[in-house]
Structures are given as structure tokens and as C-alpha cells.
N, C-alpha and C. Protein backbone atom coordinates (compact mmCIF):
# COMPACT_ATOMS: atom_id res chain seq x y z
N UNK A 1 102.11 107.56 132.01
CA UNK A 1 101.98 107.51 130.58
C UNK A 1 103.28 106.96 130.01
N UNK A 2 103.07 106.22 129.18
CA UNK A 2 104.10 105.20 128.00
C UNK A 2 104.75 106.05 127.29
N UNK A 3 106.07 106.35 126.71
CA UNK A 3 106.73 107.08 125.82
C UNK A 3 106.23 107.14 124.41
N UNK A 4 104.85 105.94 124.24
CA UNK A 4 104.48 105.81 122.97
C UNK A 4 102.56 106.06 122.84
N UNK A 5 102.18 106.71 124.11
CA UNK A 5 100.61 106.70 124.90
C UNK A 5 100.11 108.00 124.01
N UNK A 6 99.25 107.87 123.37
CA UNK A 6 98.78 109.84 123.15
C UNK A 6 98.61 110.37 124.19
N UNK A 7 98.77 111.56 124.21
CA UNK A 7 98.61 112.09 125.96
C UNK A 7 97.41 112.78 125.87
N UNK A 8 96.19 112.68 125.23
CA UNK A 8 95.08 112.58 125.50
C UNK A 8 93.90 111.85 125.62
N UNK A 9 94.68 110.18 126.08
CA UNK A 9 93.77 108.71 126.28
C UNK A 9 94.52 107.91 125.40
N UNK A 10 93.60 106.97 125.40
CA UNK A 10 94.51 105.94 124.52
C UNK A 10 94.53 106.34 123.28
N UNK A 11 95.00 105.62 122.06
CA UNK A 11 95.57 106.09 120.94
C UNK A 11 94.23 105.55 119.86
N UNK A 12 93.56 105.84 119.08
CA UNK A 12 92.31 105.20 118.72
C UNK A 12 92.70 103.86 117.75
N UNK A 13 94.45 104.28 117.25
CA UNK A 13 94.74 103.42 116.10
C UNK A 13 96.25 102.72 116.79
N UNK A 14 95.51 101.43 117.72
CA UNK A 14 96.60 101.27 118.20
C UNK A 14 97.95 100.60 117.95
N UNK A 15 97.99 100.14 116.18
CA UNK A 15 98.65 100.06 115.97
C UNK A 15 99.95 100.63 115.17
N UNK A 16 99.64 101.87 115.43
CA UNK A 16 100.47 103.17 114.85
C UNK A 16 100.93 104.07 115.85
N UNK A 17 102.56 104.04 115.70
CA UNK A 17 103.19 105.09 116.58
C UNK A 17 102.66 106.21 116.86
N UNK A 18 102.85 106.90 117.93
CA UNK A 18 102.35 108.33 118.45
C UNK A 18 103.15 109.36 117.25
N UNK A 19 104.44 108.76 117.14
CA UNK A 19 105.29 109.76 116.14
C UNK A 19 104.97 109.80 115.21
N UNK A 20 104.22 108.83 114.54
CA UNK A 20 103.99 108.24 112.81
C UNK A 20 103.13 109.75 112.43
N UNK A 21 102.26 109.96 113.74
CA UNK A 21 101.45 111.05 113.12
C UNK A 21 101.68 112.58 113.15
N UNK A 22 102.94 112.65 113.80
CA UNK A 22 104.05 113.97 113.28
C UNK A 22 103.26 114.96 114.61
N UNK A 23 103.47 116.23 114.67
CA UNK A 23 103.00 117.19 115.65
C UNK A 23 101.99 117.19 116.61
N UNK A 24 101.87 117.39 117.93
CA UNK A 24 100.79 117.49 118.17
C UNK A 24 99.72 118.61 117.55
N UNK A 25 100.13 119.49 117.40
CA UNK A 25 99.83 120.88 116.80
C UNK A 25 100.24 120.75 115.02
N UNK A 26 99.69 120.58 114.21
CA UNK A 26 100.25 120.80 112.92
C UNK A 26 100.35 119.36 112.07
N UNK A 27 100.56 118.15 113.46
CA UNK A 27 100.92 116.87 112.23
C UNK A 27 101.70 116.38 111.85
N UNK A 28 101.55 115.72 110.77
CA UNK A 28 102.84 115.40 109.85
C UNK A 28 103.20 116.75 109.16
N UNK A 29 104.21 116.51 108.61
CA UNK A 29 105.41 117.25 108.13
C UNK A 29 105.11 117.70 106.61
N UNK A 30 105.48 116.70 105.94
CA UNK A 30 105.45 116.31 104.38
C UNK A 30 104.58 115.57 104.43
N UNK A 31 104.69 115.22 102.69
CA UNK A 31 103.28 114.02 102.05
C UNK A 31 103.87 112.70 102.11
N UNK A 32 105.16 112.67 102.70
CA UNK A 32 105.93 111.50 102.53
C UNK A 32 105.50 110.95 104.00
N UNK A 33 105.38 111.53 104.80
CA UNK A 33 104.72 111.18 106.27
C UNK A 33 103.48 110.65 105.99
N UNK A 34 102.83 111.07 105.07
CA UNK A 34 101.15 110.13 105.06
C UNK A 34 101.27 108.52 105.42
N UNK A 35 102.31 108.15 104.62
CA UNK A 35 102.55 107.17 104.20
C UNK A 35 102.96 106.04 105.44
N UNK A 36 103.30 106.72 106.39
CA UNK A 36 103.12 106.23 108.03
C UNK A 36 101.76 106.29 108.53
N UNK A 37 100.87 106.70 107.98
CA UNK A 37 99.43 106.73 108.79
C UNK A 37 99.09 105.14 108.39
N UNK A 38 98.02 105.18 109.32
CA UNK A 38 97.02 104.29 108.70
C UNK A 38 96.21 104.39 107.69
N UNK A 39 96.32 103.39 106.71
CA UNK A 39 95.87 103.08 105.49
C UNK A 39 94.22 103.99 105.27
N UNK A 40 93.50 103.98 105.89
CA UNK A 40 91.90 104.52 105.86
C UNK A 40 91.77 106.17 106.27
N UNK A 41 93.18 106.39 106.65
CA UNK A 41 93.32 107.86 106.93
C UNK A 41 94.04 108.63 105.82
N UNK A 42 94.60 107.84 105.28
CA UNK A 42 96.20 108.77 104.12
C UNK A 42 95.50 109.25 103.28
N UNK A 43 94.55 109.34 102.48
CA UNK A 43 93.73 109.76 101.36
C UNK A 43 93.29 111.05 102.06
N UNK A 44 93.27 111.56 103.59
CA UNK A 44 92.76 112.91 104.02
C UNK A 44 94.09 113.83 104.26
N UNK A 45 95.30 112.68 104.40
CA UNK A 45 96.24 113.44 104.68
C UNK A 45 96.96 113.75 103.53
N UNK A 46 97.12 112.93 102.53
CA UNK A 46 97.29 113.87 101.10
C UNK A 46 96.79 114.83 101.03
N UNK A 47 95.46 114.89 101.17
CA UNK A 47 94.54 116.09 100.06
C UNK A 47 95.16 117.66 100.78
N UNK A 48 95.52 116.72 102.43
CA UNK A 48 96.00 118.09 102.82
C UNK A 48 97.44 118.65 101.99
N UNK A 49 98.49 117.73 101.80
CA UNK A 49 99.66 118.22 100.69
C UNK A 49 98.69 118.37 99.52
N UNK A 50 98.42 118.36 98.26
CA UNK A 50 97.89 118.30 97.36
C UNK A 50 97.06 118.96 96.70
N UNK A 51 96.20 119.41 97.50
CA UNK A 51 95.16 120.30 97.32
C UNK A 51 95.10 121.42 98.16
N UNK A 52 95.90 121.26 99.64
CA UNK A 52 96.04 122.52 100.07
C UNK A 52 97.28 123.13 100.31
N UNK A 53 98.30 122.88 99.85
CA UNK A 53 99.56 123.16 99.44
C UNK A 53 100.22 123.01 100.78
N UNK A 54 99.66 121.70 101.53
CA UNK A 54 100.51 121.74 102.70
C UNK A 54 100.14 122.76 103.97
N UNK A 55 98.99 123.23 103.88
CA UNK A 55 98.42 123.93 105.00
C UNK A 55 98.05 123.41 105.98
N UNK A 56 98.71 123.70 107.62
CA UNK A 56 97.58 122.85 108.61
C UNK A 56 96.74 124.07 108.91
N UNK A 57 96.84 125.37 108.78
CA UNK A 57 95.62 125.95 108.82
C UNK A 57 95.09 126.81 107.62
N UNK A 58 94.36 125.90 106.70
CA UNK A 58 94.03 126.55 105.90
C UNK A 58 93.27 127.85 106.07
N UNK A 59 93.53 128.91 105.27
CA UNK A 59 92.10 130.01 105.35
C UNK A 59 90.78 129.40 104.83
N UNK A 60 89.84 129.86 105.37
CA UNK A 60 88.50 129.66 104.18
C UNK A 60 87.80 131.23 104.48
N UNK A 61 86.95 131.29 103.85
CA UNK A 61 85.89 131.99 103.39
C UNK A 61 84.37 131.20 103.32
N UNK A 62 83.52 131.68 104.25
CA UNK A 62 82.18 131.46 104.12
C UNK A 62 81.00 131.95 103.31
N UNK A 63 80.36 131.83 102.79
CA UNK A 63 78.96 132.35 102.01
C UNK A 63 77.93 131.40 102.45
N UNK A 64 76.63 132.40 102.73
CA UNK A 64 75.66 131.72 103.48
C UNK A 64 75.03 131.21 101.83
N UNK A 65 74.05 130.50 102.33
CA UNK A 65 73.67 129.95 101.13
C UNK A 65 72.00 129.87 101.35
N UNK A 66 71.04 129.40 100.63
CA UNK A 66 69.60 129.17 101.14
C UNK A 66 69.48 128.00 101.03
N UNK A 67 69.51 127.30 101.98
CA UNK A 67 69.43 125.69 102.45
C UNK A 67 68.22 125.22 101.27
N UNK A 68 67.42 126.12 101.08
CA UNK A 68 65.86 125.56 100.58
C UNK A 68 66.30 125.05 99.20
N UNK A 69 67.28 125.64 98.63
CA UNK A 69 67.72 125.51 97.21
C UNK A 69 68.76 123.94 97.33
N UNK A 70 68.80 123.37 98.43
CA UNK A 70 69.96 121.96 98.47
C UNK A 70 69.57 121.40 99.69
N UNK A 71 68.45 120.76 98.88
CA UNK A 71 68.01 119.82 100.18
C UNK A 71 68.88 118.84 100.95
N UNK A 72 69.74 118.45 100.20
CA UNK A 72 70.83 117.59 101.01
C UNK A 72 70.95 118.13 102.19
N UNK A 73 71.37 119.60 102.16
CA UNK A 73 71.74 119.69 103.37
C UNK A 73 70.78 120.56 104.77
N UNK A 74 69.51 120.17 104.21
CA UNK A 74 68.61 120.11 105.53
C UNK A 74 67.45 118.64 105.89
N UNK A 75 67.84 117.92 104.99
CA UNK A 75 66.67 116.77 105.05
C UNK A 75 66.94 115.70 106.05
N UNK A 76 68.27 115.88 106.22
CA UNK A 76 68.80 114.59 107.82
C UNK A 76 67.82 115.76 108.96
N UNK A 77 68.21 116.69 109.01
CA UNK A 77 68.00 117.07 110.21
C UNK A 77 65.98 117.91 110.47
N UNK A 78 66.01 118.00 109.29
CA UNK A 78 64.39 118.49 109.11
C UNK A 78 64.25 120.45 109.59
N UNK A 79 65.58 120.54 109.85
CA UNK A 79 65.69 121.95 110.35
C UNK A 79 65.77 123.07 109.37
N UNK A 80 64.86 124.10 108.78
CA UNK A 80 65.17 124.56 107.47
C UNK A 80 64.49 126.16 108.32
N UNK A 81 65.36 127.38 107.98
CA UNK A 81 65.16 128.92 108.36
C UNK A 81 63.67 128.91 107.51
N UNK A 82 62.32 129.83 108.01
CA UNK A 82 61.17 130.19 107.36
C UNK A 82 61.60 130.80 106.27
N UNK A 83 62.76 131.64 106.13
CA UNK A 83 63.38 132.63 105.00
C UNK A 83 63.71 131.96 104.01
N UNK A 84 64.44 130.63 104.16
CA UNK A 84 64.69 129.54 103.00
C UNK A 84 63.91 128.80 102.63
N UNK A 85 62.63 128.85 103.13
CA UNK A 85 61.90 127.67 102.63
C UNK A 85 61.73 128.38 100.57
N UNK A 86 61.58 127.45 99.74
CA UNK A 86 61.80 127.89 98.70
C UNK A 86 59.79 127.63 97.70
């Protein structure tokens, strides 16, 4: 392996340093590091400064929901619980 190789295969964006993208674990650093990514990626790596105050592991919280009420999110897959059908 190359001093500059991801060490899990090749690099998908090969024209961006292994370092550009900061930790293996965690990332970049700051929001000033986005700015080393590639262009089609930095808009995800802001939101992480910005909107999540810089968290690489954000908390969340789940709530189930009844699919039947938002079809969006059962109509790709056609898979809907008998309990949600609405």
C-alpha cells in the first residue's frame, strides 16, 4: 500500500488526498476541511458543521410512524405492515 492508498481498496475519488478527508474514524476536523473534499460531497460535509454542531456521532431518536399515512415511503418497495394499511 501507497502512503496516499485508502487502506480499504482503492480510493473512490481518485483525485483527492487520503488526508484531505481528515480521520479515519471521525473525518475532517472543522468546516474549513470541507473545503478539501470533493466538490459533490462538501454540501454533506457542511451540514455536518452547521446543522449538527460538528457531530461525527450524532444522537437521534426514533418514532415509528404508519407508513400507510406517507406513501413515499412504501411505494418503491410495495412492502406496507397489514396494521398500516390506511
Amino acid at each position: 500500500m501507497t502512503g496516499d492508498e485508502a487502506p480499504n481498496g482503492p480510493a473512490l475519488y481518485g483525485d483527492s488526498a487520503t488526508s484531505d478527508w481528515g480521520e479515519r474514524y471521525g473525518g475532517v476536523e472543522s468546516r474549513a476541511d470541507c473545503f478539501k473534499l470533493p466538490g459533490n460531497v462538501q454540501q454533506g460535509c457542511l451540514y455536518r458543521f452547521d446543522s449538527l454542531e460538528g457531530s461525527d456521532n450524532p444522537g437521534v431518536s426514533y418514532k415509528r410512524v404508519k407508513c400507510g399515512y406517507y406513501p413515499e415511503l412504501w411505494e418503491k418497495s410495495n412492502c406496507l405492515l397489514a396494521r398500516d394499511v390506511v
